[in-house]
C-alpha atoms as a PDB file:
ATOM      1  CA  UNK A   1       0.000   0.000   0.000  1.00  0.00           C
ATOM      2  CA  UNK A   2       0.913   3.407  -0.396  1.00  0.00           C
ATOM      3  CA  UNK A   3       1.568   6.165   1.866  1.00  0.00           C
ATOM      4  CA  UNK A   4       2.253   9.862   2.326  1.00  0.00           C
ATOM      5  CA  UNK A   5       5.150  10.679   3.382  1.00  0.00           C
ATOM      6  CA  UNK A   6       4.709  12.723   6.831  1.00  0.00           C
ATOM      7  CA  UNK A   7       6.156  15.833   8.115  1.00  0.00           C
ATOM      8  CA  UNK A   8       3.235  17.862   9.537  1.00  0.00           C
ATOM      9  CA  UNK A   9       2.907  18.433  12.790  1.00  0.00           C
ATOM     10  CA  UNK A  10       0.225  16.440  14.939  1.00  0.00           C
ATOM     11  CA  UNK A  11      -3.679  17.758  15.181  1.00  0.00           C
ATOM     12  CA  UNK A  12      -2.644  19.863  12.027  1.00  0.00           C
ATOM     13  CA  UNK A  13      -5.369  19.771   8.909  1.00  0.00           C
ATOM     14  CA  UNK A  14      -5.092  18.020   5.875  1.00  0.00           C
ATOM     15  CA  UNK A  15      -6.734  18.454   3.028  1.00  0.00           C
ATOM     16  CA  UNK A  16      -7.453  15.387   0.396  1.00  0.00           C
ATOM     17  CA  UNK A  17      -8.500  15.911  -3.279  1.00  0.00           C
ATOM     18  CA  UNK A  18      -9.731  12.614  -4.305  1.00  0.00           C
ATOM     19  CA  UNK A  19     -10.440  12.248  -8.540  1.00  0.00           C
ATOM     20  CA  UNK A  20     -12.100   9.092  -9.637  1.00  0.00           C
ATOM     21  CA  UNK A  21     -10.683   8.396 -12.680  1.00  0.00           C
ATOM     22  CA  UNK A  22     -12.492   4.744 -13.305  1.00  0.00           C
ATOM     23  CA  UNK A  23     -14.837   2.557 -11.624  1.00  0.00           C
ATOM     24  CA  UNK A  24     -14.238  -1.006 -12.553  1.00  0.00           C
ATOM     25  CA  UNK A  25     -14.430  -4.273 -10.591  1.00  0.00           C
ATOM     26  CA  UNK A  26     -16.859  -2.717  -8.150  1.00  0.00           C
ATOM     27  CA  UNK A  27     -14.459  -0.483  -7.311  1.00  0.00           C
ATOM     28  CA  UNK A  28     -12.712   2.789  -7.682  1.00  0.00           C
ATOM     29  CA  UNK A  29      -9.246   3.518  -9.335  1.00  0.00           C
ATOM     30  CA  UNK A  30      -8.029   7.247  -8.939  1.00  0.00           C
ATOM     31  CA  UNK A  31      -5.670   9.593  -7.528  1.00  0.00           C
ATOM     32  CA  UNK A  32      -5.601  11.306  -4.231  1.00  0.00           C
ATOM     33  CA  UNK A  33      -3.591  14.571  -3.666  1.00  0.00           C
ATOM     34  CA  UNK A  34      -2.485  16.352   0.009  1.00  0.00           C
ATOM     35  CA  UNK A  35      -2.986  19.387  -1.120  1.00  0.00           C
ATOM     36  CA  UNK A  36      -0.928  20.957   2.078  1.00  0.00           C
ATOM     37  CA  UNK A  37       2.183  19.129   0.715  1.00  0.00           C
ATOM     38  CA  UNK A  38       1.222  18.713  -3.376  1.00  0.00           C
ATOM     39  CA  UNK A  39       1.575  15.053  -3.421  1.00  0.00           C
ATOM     40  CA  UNK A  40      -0.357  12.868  -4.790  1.00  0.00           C
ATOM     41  CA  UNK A  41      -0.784   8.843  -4.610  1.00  0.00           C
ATOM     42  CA  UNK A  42      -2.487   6.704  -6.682  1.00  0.00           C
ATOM     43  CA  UNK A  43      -4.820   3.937  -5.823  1.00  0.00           C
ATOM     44  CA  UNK A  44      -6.476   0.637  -7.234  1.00  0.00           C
ATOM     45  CA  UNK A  45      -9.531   0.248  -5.137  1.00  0.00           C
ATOM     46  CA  UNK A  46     -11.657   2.402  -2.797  1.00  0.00           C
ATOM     47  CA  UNK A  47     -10.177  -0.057   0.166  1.00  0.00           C
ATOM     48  CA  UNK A  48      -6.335   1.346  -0.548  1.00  0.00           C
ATOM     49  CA  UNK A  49      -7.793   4.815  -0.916  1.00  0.00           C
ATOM     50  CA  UNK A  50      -9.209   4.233   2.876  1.00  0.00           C
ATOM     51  CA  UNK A  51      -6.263   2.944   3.754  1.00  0.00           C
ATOM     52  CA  UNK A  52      -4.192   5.567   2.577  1.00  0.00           C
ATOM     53  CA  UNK A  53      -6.613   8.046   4.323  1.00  0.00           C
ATOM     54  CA  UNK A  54      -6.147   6.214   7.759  1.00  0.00           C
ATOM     55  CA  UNK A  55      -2.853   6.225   7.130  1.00  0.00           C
ATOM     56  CA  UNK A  56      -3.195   9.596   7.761  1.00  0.00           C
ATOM     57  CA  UNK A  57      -5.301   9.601  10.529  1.00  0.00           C
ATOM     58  CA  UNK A  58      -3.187   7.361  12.679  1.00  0.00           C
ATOM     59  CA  UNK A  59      -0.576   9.898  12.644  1.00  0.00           C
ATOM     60  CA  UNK A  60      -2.980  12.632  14.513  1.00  0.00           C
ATOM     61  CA  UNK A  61      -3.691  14.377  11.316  1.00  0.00           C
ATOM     62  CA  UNK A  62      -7.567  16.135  10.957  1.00  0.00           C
ATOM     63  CA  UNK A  63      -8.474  14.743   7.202  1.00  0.00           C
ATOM     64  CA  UNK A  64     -10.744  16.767   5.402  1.00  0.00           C
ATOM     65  CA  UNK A  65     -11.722  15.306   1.507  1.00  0.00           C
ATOM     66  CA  UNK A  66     -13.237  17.042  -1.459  1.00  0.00           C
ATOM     67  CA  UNK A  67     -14.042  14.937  -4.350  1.00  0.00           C
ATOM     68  CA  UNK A  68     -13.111  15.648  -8.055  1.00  0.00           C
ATOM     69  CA  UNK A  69     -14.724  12.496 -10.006  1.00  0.00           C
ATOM     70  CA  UNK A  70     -15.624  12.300 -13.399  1.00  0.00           C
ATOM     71  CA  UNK A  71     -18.622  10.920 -12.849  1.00  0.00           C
ATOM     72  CA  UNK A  72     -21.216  11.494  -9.983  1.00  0.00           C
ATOM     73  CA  UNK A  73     -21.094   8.543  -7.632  1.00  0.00           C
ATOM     74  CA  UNK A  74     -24.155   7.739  -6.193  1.00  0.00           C
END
């Protein structure tokens, strides 16, 4: 799995731009950015995108997403 690479301070915001680029397998493939530090991941199914996002969370981070997809998802 992929993960951000860390360096904020803990309690501090962070702000995810998730774009859903495809939705195959019953799933989502995409890209997520951290807009605070302009990186961006990319990830296979909606499970490593929640993943990646708890990844975050564990380290004491406040996660805030805004979602860019192509599509709506309902």
């Amino acid at each position: 799995m992929h993960k951000f690479d860390n360096d904020i301070n803990r309690g501090e915001k962070a702000t995810f731009i998730l774009q859903v680029k495809f939705r195959q397998n019953a799933s989502w493939q995409g890209t997520v950015k951290w807009v605070e530090k302009k990186e961006t991941l990319h990830f296979r199914s909606a499970l490593e995108f929640i993943k990646i996002l708890d990844s975050a969370r564990e380290e004491g981070l406040q996660v805030h997403v805004e979602g860019l997809g192509k599509k709506e998802i309902v």
